[in-house]
C-alpha atoms as a PDB file:
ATOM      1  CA  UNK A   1    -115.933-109.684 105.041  1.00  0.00           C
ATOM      2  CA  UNK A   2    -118.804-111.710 104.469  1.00  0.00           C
ATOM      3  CA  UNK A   3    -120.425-114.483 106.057  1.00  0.00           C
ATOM      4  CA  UNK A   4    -123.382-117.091 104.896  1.00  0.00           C
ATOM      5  CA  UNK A   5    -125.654-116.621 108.601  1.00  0.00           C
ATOM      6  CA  UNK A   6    -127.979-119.355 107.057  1.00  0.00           C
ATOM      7  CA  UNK A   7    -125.601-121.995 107.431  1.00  0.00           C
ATOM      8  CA  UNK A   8    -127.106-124.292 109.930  1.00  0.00           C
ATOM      9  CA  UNK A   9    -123.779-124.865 111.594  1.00  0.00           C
ATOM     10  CA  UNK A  10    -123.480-121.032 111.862  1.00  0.00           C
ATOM     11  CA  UNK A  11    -123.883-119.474 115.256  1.00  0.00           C
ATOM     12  CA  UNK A  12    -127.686-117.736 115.979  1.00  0.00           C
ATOM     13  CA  UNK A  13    -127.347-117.484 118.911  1.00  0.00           C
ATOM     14  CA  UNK A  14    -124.465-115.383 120.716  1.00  0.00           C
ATOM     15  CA  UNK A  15    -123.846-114.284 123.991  1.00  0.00           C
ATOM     16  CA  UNK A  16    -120.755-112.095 124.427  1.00  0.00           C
ATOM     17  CA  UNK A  17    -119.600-111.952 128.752  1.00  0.00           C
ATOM     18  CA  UNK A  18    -116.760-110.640 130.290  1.00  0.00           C
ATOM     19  CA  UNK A  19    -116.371-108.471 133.535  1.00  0.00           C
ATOM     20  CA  UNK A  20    -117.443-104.512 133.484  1.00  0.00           C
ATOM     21  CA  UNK A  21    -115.048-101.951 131.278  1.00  0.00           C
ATOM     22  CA  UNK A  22    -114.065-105.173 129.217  1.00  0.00           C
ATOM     23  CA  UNK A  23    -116.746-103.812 126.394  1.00  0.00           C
ATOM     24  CA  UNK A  24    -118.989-106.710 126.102  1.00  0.00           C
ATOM     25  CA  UNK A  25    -122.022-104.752 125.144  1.00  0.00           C
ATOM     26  CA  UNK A  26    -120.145-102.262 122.635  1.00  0.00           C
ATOM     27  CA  UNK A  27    -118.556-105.799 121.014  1.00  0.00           C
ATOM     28  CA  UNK A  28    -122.183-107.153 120.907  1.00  0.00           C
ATOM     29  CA  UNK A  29    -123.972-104.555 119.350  1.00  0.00           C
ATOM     30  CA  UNK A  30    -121.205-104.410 116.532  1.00  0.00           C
ATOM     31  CA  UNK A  31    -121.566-108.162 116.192  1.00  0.00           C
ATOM     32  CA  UNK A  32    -124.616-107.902 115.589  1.00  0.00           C
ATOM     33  CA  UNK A  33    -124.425-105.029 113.238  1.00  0.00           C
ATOM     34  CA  UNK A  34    -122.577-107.281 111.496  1.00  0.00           C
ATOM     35  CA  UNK A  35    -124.373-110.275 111.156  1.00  0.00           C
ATOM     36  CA  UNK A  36    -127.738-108.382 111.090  1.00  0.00           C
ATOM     37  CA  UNK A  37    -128.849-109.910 114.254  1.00  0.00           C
ATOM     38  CA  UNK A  38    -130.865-108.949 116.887  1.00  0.00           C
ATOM     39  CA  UNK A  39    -129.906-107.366 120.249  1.00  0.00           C
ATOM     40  CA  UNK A  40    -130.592-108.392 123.831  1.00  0.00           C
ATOM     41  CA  UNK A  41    -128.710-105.973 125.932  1.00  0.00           C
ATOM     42  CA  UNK A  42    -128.811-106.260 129.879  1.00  0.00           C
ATOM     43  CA  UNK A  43    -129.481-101.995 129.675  1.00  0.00           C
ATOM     44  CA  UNK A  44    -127.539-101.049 133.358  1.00  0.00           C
ATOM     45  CA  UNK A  45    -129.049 -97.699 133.188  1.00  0.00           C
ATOM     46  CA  UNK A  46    -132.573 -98.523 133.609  1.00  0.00           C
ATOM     47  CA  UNK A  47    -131.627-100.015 137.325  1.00  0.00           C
ATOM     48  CA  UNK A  48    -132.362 -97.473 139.308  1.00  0.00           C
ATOM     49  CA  UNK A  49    -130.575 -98.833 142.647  1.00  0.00           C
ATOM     50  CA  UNK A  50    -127.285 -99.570 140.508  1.00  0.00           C
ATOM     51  CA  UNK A  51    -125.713 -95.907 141.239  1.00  0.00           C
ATOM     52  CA  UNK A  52    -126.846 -96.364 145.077  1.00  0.00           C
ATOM     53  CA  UNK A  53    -124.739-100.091 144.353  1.00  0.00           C
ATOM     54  CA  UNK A  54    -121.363 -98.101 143.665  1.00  0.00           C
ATOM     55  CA  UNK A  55    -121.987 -95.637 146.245  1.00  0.00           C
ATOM     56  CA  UNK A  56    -122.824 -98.579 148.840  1.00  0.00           C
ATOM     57  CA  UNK A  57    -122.471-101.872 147.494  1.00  0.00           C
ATOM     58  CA  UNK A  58    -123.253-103.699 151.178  1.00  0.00           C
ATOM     59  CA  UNK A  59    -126.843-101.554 151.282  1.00  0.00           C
ATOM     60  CA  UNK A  60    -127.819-101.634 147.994  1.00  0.00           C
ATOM     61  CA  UNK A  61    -126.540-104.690 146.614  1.00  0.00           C
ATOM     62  CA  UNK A  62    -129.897-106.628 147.275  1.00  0.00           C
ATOM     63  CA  UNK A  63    -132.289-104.897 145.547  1.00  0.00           C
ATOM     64  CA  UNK A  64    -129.457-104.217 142.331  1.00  0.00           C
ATOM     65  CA  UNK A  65    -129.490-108.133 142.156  1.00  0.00           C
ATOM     66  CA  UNK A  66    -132.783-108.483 142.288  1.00  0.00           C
ATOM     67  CA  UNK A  67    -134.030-105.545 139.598  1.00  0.00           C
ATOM     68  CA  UNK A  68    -131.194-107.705 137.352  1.00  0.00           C
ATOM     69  CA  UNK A  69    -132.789-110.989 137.898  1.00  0.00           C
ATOM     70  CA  UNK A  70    -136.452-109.828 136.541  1.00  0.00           C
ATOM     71  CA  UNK A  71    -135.311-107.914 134.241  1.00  0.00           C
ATOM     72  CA  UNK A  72    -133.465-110.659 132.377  1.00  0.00           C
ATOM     73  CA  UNK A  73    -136.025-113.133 133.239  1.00  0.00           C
ATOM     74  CA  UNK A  74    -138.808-110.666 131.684  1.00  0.00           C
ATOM     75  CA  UNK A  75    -135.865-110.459 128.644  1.00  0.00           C
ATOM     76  CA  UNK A  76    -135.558-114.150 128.574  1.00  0.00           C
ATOM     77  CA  UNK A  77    -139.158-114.983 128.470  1.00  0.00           C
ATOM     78  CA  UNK A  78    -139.752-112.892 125.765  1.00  0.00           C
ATOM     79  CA  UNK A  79    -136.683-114.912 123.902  1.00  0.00           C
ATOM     80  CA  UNK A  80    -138.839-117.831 124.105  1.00  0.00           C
ATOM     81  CA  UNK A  81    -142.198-116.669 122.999  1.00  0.00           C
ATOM     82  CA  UNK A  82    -140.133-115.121 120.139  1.00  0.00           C
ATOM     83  CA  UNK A  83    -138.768-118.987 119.332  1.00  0.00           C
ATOM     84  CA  UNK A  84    -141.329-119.924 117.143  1.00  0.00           C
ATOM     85  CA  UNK A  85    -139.930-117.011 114.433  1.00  0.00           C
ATOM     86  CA  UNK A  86    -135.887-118.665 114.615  1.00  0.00           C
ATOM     87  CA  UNK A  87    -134.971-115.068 115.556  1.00  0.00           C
ATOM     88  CA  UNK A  88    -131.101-114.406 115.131  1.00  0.00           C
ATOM     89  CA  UNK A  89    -129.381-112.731 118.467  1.00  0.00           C
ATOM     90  CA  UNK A  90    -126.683-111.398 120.157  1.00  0.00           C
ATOM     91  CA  UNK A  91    -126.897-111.178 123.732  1.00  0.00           C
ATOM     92  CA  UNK A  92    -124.324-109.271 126.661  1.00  0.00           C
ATOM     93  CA  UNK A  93    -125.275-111.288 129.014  1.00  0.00           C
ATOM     94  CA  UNK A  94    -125.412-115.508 130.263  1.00  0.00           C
ATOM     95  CA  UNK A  95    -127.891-115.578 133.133  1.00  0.00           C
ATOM     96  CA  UNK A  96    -125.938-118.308 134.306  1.00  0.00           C
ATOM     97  CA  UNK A  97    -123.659-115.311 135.314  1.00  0.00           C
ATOM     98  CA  UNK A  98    -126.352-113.501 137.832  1.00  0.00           C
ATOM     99  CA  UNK A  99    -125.544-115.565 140.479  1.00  0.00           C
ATOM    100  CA  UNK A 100    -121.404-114.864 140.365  1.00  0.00           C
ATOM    101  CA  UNK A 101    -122.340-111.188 141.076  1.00  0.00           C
ATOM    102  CA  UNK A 102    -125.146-112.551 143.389  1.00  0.00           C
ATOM    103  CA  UNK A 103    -122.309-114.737 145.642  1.00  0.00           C
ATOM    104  CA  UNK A 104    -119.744-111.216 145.597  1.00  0.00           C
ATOM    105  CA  UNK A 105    -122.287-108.946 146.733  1.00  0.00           C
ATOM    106  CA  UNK A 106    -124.923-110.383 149.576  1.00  0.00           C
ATOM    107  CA  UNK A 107    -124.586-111.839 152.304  1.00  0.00           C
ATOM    108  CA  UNK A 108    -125.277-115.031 153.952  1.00  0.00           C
ATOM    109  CA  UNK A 109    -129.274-114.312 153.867  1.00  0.00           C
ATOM    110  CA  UNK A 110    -129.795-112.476 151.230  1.00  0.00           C
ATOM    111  CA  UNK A 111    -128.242-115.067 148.947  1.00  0.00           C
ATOM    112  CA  UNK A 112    -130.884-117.324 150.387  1.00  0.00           C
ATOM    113  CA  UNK A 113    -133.503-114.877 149.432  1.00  0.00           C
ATOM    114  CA  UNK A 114    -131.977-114.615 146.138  1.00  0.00           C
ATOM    115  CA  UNK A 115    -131.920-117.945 145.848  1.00  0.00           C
ATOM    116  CA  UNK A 116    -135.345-118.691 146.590  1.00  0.00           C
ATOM    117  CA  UNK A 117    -136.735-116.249 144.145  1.00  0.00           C
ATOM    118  CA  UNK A 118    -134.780-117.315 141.453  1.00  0.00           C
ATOM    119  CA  UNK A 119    -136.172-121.354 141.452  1.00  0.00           C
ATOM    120  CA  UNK A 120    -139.544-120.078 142.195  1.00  0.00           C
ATOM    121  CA  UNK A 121    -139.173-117.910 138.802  1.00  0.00           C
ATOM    122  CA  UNK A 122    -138.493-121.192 137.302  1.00  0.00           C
ATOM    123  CA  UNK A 123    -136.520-119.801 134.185  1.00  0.00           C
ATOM    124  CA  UNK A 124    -135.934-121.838 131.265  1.00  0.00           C
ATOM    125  CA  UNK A 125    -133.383-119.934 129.462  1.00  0.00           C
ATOM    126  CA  UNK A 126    -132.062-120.809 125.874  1.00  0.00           C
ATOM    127  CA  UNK A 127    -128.539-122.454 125.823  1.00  0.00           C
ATOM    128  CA  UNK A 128    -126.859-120.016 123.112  1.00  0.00           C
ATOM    129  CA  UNK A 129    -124.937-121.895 120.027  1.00  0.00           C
ATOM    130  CA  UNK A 130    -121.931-119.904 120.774  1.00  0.00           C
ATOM    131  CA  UNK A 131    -120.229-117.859 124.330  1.00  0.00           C
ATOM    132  CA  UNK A 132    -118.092-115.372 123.963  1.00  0.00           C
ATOM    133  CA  UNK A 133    -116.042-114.186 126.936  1.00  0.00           C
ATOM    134  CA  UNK A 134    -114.060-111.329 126.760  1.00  0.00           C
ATOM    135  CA  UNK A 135    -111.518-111.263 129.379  1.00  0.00           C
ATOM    136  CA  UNK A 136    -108.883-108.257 130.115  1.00  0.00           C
ATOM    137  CA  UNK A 137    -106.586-107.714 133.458  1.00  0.00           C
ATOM    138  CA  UNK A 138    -107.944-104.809 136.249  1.00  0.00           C
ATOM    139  CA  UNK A 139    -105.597-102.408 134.986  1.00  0.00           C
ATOM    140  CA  UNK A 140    -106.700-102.284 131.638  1.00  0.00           C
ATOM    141  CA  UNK A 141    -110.647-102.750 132.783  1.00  0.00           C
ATOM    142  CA  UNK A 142    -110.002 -99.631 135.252  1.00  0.00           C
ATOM    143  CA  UNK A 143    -108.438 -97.319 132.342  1.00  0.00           C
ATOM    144  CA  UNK A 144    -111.707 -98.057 130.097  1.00  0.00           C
ATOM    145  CA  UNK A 145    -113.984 -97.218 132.737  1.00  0.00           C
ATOM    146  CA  UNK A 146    -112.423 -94.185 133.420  1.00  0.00           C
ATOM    147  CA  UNK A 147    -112.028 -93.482 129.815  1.00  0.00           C
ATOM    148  CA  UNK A 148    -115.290 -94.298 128.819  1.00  0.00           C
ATOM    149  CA  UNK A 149    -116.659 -91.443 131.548  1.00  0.00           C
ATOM    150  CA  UNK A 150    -120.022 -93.131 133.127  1.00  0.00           C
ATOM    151  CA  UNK A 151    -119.937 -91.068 136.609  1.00  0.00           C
ATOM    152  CA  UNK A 152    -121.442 -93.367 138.448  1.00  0.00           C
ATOM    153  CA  UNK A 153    -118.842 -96.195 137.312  1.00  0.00           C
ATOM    154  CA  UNK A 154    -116.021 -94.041 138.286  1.00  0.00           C
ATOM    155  CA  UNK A 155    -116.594 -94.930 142.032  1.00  0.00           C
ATOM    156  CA  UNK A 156    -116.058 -98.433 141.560  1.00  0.00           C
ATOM    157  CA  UNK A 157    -112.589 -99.451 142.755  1.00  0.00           C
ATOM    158  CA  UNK A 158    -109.820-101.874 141.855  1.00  0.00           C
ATOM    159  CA  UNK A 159    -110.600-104.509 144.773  1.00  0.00           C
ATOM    160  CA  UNK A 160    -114.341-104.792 143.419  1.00  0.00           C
ATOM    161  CA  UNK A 161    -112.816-105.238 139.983  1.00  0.00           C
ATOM    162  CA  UNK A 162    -110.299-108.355 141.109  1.00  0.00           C
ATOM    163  CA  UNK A 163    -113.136-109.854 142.860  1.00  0.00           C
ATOM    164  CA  UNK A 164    -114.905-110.105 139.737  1.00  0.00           C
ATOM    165  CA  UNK A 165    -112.341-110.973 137.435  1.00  0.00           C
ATOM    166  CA  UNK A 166    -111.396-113.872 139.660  1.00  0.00           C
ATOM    167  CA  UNK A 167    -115.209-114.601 139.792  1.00  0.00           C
ATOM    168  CA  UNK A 168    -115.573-114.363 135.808  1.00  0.00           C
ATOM    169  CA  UNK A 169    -112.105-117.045 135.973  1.00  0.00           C
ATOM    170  CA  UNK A 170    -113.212-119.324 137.640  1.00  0.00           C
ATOM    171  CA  UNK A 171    -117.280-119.374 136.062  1.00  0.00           C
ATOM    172  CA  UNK A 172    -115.735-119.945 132.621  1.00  0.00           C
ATOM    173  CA  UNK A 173    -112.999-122.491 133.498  1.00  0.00           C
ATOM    174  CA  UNK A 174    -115.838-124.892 134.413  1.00  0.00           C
ATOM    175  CA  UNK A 175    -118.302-123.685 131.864  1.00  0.00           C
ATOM    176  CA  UNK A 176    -119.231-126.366 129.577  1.00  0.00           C
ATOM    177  CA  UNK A 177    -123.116-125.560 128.897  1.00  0.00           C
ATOM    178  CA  UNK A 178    -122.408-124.488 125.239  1.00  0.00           C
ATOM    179  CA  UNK A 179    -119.302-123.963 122.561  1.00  0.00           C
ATOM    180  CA  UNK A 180    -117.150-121.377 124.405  1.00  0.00           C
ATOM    181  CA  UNK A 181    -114.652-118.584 122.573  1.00  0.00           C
ATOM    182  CA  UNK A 182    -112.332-116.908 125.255  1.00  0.00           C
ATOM    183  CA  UNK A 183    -110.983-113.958 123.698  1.00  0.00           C
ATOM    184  CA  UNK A 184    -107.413-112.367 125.649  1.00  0.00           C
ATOM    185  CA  UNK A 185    -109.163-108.288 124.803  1.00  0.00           C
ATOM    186  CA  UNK A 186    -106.146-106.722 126.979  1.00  0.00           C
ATOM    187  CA  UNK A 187    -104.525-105.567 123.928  1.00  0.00           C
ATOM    188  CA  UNK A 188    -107.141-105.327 120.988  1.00  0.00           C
ATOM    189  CA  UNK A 189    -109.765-102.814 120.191  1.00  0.00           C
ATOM    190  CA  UNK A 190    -112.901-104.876 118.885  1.00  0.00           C
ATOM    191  CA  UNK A 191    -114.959-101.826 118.616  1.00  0.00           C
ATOM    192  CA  UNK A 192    -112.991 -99.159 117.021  1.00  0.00           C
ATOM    193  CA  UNK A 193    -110.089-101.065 114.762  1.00  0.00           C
ATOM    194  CA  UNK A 194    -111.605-102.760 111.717  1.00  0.00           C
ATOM    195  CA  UNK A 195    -108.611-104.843 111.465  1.00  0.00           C
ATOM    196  CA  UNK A 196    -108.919-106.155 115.267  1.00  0.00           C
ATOM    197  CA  UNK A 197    -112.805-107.226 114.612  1.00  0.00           C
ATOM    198  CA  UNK A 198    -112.251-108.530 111.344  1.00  0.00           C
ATOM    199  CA  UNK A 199    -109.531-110.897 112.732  1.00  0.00           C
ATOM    200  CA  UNK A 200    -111.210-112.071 115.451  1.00  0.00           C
ATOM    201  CA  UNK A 201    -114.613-112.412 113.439  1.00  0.00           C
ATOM    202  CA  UNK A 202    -112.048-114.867 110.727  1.00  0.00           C
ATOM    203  CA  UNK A 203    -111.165-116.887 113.951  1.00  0.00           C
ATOM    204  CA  UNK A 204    -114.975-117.393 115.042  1.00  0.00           C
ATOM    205  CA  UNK A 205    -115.982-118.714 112.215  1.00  0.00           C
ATOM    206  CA  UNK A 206    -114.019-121.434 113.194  1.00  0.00           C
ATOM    207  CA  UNK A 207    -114.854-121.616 116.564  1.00  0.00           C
ATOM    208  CA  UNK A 208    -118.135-123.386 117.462  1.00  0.00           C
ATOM    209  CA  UNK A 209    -117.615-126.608 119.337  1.00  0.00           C
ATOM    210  CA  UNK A 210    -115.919-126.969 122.723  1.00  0.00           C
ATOM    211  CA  UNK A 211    -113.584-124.473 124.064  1.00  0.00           C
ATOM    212  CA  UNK A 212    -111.053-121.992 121.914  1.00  0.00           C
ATOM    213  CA  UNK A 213    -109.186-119.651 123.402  1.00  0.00           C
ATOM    214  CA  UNK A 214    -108.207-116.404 120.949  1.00  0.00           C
ATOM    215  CA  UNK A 215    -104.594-114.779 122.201  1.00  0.00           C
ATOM    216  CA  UNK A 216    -104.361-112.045 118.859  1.00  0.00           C
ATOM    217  CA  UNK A 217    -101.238-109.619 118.686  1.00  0.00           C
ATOM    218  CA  UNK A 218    -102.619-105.846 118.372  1.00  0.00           C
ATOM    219  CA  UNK A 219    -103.454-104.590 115.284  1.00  0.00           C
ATOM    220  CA  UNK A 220    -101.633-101.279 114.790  1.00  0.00           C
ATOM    221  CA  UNK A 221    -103.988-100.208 111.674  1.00  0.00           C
END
């Protein structure tokens, strides 16, 4: 399948989003295998306080934000002093979406804290030509993250997972900040079936103003 990236309508900028097990990043980086993008990836396993999170999310879920909000603002600035080169990119991330996990995790304080560190890093991120959100019930989210092995993910539980999916819900259903694909993943394979990606990719290329919503049928290929 083949698509003409220079068209100025064409998307250069994507972020893919969706709660954890969904497999945002894995989608992303094949994305932009595909298009011969760039990657920004959000890179969980450089936080160190992230496997003290699922241990403990009420101790260590201040300093886990945190870590995550200067590391994508150090990503993000150096997405705008790479500008002035039109760089191509798919990103797993919206950092719009820091302060849904921000608003679960900390309390009444440390959201001011968080807060308050977040306007005074002032950040001007780039709107992206095209969201993706990947979206997929707990069930299915729970049986990737156990299938996919991480040990540190296996501790997180079913609650946690609800909390965010509601929290992803209702982000998106008032997102309006740029063109917006939800994708139903429940029941597709982006990753590993060529015929799942490939269908999806045929919809996107139609799918860059306003809202779409994608609801495919497996592929059984």
């Amino acid at each position: 399948m083949q698509f003409d990236t220079t068209r100025p309508d064409f998307p250069h900028y994507i972020a893919v989003e969706g709660p954890i097990g969904v497999g945002k990043t894995s989608f992303a980086k094949r994305l932009a295998a595909t298009f011969n993008y760039e990657t920004v990836l959000e890179r969980s396993e450089t936080n160190p306080f992230l496997e003290r999170f699922y241990q403990n999310r009420r101790q260590a879920a201040l300093p886990t934000q945190l870590f995550f909000l200067f590391e994508r603002s150090r990503q993000i600035q150096e997405m705008r002093q790479g500008d002035m080169f039109e760089p191509v990119r798919v990103a797993d991330f919206l950092l719009e979406k820091d302060r849904l996990f921000a608003e679960i995790n900390l309390d009444h304080d440390e959201l001011q804290l968080y807060e308050n560190v977040y306007n005074h890093l002032a950040i001007d991120a780039p709107k992206p030509d095209l969201v993706i959100y990947l979206q997929a019930p707990v069930p299915v989210l729970l049986d990737r993250i156990q299938n996919r092995g991480i040990a540190a993910e296996q501790q997180i539980d079913k609650t946690y997972l609800a909390q965010l999916v509601d929290a992803y819900t209702r982000f998106f259903h008032y997102y309006d900040a740029a063109p917006l694909l939800i994708v139903n993943a429940a029941e597709i394979d982006l990753v590993n079936n060529n015929a799942d990606f490939e269908a999806l990719l045929t919809y996107l290329s139609t799918a860059r103003r306003a809202r779409h919503y994608y609801n495919p049928t497996p592929s059984m290929v």
